[in-house]
Protein backbone atom coordinates (compact mmCIF):
# COMPACT_ATOMS: atom_id res chain seq x y z
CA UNK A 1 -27.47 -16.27 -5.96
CA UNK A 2 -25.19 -14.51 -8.30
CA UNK A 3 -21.71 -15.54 -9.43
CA UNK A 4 -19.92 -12.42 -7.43
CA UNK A 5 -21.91 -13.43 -4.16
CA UNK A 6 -20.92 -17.33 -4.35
CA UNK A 7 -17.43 -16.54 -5.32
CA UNK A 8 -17.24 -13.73 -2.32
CA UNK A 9 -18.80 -16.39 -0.14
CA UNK A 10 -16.24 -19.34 -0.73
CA UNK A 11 -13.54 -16.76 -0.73
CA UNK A 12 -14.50 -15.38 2.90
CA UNK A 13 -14.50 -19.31 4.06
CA UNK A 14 -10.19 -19.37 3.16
CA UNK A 15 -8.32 -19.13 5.77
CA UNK A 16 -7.52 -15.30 7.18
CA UNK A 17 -4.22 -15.62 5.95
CA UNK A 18 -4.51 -16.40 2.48
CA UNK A 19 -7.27 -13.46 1.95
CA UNK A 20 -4.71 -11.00 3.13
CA UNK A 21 -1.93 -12.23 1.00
CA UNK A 22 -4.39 -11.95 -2.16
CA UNK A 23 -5.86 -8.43 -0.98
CA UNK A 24 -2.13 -6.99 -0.37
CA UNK A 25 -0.76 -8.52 -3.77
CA UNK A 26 -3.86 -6.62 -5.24
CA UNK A 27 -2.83 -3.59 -3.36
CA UNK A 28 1.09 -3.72 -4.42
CA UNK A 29 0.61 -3.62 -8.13
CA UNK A 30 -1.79 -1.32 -8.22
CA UNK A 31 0.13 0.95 -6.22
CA UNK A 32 3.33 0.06 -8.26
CA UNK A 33 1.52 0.84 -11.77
CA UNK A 34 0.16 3.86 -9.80
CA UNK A 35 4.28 4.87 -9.37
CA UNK A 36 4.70 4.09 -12.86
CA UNK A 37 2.69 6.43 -14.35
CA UNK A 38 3.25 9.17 -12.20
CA UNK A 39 7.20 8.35 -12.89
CA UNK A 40 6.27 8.96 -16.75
CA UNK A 41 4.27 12.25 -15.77
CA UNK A 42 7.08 13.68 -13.59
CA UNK A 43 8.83 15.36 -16.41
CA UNK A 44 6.06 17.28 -17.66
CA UNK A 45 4.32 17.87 -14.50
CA UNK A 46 4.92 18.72 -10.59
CA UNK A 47 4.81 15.47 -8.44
CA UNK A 48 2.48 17.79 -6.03
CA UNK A 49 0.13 18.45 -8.87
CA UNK A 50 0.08 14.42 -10.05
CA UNK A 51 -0.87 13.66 -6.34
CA UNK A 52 -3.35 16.36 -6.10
CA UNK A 53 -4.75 15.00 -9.39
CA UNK A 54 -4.45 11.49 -7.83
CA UNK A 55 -6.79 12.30 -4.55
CA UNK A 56 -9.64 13.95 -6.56
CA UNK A 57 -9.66 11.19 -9.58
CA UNK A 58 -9.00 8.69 -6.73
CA UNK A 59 -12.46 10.14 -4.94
CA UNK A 60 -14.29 10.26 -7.75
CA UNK A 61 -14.28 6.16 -8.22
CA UNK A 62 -14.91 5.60 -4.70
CA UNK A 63 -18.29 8.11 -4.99
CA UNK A 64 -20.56 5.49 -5.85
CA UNK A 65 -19.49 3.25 -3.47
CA UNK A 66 -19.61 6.13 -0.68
CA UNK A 67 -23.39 7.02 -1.74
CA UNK A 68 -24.69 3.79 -1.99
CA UNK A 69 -26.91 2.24 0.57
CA UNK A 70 -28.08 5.66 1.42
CA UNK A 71 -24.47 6.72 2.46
CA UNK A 72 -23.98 4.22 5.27
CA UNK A 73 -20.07 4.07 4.25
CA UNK A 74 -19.70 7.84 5.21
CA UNK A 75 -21.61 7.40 9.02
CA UNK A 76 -18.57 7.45 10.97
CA UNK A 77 -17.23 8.54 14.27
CA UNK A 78 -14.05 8.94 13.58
CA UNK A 79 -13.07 11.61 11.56
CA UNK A 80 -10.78 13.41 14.02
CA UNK A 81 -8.68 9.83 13.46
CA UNK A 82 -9.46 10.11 9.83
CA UNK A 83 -8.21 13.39 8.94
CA UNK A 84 -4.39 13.02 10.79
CA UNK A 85 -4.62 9.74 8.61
CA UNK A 86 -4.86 12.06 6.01
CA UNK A 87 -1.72 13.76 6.47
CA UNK A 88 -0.23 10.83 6.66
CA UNK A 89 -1.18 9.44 3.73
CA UNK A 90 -0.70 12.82 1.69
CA UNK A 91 2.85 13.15 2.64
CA UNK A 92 3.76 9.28 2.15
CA UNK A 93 2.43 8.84 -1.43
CA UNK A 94 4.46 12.38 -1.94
CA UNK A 95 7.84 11.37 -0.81
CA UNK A 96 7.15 7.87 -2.53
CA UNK A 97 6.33 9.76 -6.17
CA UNK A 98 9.62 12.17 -5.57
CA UNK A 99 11.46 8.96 -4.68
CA UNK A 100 10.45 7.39 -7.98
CA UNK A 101 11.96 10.16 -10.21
CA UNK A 102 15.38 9.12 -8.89
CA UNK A 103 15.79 5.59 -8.18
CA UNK A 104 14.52 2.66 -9.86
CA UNK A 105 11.12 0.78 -8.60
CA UNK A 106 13.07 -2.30 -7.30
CA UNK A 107 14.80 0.08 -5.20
CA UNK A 108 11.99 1.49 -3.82
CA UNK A 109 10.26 -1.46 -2.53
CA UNK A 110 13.40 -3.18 -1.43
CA UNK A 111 13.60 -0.12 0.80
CA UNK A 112 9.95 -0.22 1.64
CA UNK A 113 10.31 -3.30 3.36
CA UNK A 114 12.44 -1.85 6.30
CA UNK A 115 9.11 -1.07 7.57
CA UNK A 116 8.17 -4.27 8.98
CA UNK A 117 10.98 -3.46 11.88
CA UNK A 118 8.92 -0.43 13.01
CA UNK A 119 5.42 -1.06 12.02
CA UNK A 120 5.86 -5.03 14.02
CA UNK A 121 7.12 -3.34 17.16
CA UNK A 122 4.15 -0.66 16.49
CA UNK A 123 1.20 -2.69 16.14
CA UNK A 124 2.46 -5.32 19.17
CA UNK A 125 2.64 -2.45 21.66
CA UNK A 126 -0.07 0.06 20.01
CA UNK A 127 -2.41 -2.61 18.71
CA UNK A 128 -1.62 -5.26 21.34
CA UNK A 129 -1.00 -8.04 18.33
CA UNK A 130 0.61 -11.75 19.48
CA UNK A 131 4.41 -11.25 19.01
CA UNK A 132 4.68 -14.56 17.43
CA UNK A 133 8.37 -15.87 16.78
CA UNK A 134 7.79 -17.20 13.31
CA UNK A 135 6.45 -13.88 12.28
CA UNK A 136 9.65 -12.46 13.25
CA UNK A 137 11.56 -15.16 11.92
CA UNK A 138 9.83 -14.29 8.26
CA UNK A 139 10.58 -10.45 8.82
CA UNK A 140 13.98 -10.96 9.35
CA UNK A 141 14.61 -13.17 6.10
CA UNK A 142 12.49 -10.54 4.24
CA UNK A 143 14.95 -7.93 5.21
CA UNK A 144 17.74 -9.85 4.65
CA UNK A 145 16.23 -10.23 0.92
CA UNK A 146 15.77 -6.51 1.05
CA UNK A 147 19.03 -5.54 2.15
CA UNK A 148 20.68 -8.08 -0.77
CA UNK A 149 18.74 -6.25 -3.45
CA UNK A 150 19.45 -2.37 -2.22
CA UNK A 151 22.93 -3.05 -1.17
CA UNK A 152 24.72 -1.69 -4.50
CA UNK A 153 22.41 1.26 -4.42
CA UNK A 154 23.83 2.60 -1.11
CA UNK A 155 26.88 3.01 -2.66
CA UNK A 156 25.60 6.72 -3.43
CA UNK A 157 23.34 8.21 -1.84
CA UNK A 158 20.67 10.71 -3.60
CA UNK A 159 17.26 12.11 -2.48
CA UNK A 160 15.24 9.47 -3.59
CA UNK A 161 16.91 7.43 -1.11
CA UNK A 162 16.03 9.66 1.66
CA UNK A 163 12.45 10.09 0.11
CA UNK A 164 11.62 6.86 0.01
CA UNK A 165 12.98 6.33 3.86
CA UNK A 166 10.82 8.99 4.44
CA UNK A 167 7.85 7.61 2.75
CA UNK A 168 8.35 4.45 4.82
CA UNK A 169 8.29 5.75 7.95
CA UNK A 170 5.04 7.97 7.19
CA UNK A 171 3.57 4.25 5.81
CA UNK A 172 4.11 2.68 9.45
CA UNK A 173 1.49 5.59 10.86
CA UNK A 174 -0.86 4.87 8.31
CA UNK A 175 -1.26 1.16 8.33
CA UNK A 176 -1.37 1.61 12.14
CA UNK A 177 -4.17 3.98 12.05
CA UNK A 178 -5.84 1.66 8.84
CA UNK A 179 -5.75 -1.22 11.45
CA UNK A 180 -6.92 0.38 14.42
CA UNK A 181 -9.44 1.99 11.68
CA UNK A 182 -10.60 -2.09 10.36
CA UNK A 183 -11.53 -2.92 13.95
CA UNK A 184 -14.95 -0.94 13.94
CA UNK A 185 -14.76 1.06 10.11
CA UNK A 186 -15.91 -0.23 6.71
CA UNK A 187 -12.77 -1.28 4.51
CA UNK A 188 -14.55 1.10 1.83
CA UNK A 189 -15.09 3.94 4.58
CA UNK A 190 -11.11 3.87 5.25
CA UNK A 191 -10.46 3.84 1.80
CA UNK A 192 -13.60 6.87 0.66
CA UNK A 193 -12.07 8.97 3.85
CA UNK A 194 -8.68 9.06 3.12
CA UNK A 195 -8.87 10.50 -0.64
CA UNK A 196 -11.59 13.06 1.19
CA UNK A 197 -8.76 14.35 3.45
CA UNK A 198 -5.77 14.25 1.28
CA UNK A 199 -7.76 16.09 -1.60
CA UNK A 200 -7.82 19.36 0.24
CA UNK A 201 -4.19 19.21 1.72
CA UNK A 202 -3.34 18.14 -1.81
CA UNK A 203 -4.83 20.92 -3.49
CA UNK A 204 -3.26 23.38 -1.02
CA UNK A 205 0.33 22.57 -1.94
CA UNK A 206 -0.31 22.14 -5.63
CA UNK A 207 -1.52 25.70 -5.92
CA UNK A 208 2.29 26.62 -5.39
CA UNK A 209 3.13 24.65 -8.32
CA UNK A 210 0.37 24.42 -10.33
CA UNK A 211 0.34 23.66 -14.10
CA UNK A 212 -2.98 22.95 -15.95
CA UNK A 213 -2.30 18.79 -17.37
CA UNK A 214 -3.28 19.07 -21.13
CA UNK A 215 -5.78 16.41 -22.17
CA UNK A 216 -3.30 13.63 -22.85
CA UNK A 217 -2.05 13.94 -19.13
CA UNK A 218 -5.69 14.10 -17.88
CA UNK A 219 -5.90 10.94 -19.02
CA UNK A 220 -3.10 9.44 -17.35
CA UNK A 221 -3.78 11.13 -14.45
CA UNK A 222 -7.48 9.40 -14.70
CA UNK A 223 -5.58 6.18 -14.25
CA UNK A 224 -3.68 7.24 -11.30
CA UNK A 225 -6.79 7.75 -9.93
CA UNK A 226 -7.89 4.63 -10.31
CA UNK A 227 -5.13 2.66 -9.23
CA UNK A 228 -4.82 4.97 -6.15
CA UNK A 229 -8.88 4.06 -5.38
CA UNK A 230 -8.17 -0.13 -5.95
CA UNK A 231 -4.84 0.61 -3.52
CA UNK A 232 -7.02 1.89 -1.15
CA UNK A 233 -9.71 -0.57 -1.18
CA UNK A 234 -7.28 -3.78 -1.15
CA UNK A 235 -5.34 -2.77 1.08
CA UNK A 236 -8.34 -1.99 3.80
CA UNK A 237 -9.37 -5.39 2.86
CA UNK A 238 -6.06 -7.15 3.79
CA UNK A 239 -6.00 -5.51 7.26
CA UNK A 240 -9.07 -6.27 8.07
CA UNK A 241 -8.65 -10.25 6.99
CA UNK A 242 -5.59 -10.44 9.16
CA UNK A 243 -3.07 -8.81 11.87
CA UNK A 244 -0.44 -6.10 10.36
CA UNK A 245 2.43 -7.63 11.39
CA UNK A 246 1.13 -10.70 9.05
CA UNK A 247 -0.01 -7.77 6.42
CA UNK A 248 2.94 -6.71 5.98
CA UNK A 249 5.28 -8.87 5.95
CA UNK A 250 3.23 -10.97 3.01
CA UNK A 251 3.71 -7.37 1.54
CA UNK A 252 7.09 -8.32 0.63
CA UNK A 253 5.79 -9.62 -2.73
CA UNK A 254 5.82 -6.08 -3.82
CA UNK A 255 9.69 -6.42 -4.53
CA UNK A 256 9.47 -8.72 -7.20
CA UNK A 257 6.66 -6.97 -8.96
CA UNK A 258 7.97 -3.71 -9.22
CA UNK A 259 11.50 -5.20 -10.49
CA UNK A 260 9.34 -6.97 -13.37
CA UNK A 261 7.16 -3.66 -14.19
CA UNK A 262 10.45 -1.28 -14.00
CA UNK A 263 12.19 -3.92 -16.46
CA UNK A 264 9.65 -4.05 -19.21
CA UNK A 265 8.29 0.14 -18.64
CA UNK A 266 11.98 1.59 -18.06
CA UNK A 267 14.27 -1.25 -19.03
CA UNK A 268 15.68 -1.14 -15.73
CA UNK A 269 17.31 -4.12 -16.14
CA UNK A 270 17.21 -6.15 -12.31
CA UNK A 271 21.47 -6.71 -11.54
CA UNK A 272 21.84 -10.70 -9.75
CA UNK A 273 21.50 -9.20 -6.67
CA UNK A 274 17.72 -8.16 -7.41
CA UNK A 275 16.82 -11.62 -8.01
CA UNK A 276 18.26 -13.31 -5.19
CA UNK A 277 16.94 -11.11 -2.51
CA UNK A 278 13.73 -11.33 -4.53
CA UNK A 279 14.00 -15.33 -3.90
CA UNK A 280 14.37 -14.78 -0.20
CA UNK A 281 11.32 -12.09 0.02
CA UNK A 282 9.00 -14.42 -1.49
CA UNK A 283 10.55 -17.57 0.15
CA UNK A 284 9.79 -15.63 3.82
CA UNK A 285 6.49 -14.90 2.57
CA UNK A 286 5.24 -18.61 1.43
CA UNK A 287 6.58 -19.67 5.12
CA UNK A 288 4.74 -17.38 6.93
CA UNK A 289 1.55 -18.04 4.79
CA UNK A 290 1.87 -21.55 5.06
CA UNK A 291 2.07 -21.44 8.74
CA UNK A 292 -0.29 -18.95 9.74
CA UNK A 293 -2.75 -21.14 7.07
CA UNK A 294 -2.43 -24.09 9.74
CA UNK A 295 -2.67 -21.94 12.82
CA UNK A 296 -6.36 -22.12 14.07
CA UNK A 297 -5.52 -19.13 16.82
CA UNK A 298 -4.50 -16.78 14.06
CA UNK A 299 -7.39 -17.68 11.00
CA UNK A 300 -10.33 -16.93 11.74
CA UNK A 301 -13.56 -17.14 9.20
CA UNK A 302 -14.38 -14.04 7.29
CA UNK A 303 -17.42 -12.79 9.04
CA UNK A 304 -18.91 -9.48 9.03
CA UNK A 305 -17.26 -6.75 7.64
CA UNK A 306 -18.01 -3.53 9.56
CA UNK A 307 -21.16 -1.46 8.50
């Protein structure tokens, strides 16, 4: 047995709980570097063109996963589902690359975490998940951290602001759909179908816009493309180890990475108020972690992924 298969076994034996919180840590810095670069791009090149670039870089590391086995990770019944989750996706990762040429990082996932309000009520009454009281107690001191660190910024408000609301919203639908998706779908099938989809709706829009990236910019865009593919993949992973309320509220750890990647990329320099409501975030994720860990109704082993 190989050192990736023993590792992957011992790993599926942690509790459900503890897989999601690694797979949507994975997830959030990847997609924060993937907002980083597209942040230094946006000067030189359309946001519609960088996230046109994105989907077809993005699809090209996920091909060898989608061929392999003779292409059982594109059999799917679903594609109807699939290609609205497209949209979805398309327009989100737009409004969150416009909000990123106005406000700082922080700022953006401080504001990302309003989500949990809408996507919690979403996936108890869509998804029919256990509203549990701690996991609302742990959302509510995560947006109480949020609302600490985005309070001076609503002093003014700009477009990115609105963008990134906007973003948020369009983020509830898709980790709905990537949910109800993880019940029966391949975490790799999620991720291969959703750069299929957006490519074309991507390309569409761009065309308006379009620019030709010189070689330097390809190769920035290559690595948009790859951060946008590990996204992807993580965070099908973390949805299918656990529910999305518990998803995404551990998704709260976002906040203090971004802070630390805007500081040393932008020298966005976090004010006090960054760091304490960064302290709360991550103190309402550890409690929810911890207890889920010890709940034997919530864990549950890793099993079989679906084919």
């Amino acid at each position: 047995m190989s050192f990736f298969q023993t590792f992957s076994n011992r790993f599926n034996t942690l509790p459900s709980v503890i897989r999601a919180g690694f797979w949507i840590t994975c997830a959030g810095t990847c997609f924060t570097g993937m907002m980083t670069v597209a942040r230094t791009l946006s000067p030189e090149l359309s946001i519609l063109v960088v996230v046109f670039f994105r989907a077809i870089f993005g699809l090209m590391f996920l091909l060898p996963t989608a061929f392999s086995n003779n292409g059982a990770r594109l059999r799917t019944k679903k594609i109807p589902l699939f290609a609205v989750r497209g949209i979805s996706a398309y327009l989100s990762v737009t409004f969150f690359f416009l909000a990123a040429t106005f406000i700082p990082l922080g700022d953006i996932a401080a504001i990302g975490f309003t989500r949990p309000v809408f996507a919690c009520i979403a996936a108890i009454l869509i998804l029919e998940e256990l509203a549990r009281t701690r996991r609302w107690i742990a959302i509510g001191i995560g947006i109480i951290g949020a609302l600490i660190v985005v309070r001076p910024g609503f002093q003014e408000i700009n477009p990115g602001i609105i963008y990134a609301f906007a973003a948020v919203m369009l983020s509830v639908c898709n980790s709905i759909m990537i949910k109800y998706l993880s019940r029966t779908e391949h975490p790799d099938t999620i991720a291969i179908y959703q750069a299929v989809f957006v490519a074309p709706y991507a390309l569409i829009v761009a065309l308006f816009v379009w620019r030709t990236p010189s070689i330097e910019q390809f190769a920035w865009l290559i690595l948009i493309g790859a951060f946008g593919a590990l996204t992807q993949r993580a965070l099908a992973r973390s949805f299918h180890a656990a529910d999305a309320t518990v998803v995404i509220t551990l998704d709260f750890l976002r906040l203090p990475i971004a802070a630390l990647i805007g500081l040393i990329i932008f020298n966005e320099w976090p004010i006090i108020w960054v760091w304490i409501g960064s302290v709360i975030i991550v103190a309402s994720s550890f409690l929810l972690t911890k207890q889920e860990a010890q709940d034997k109704d919530v864990n549950k082993p890793g099993g079989k992924t679906p084919t």
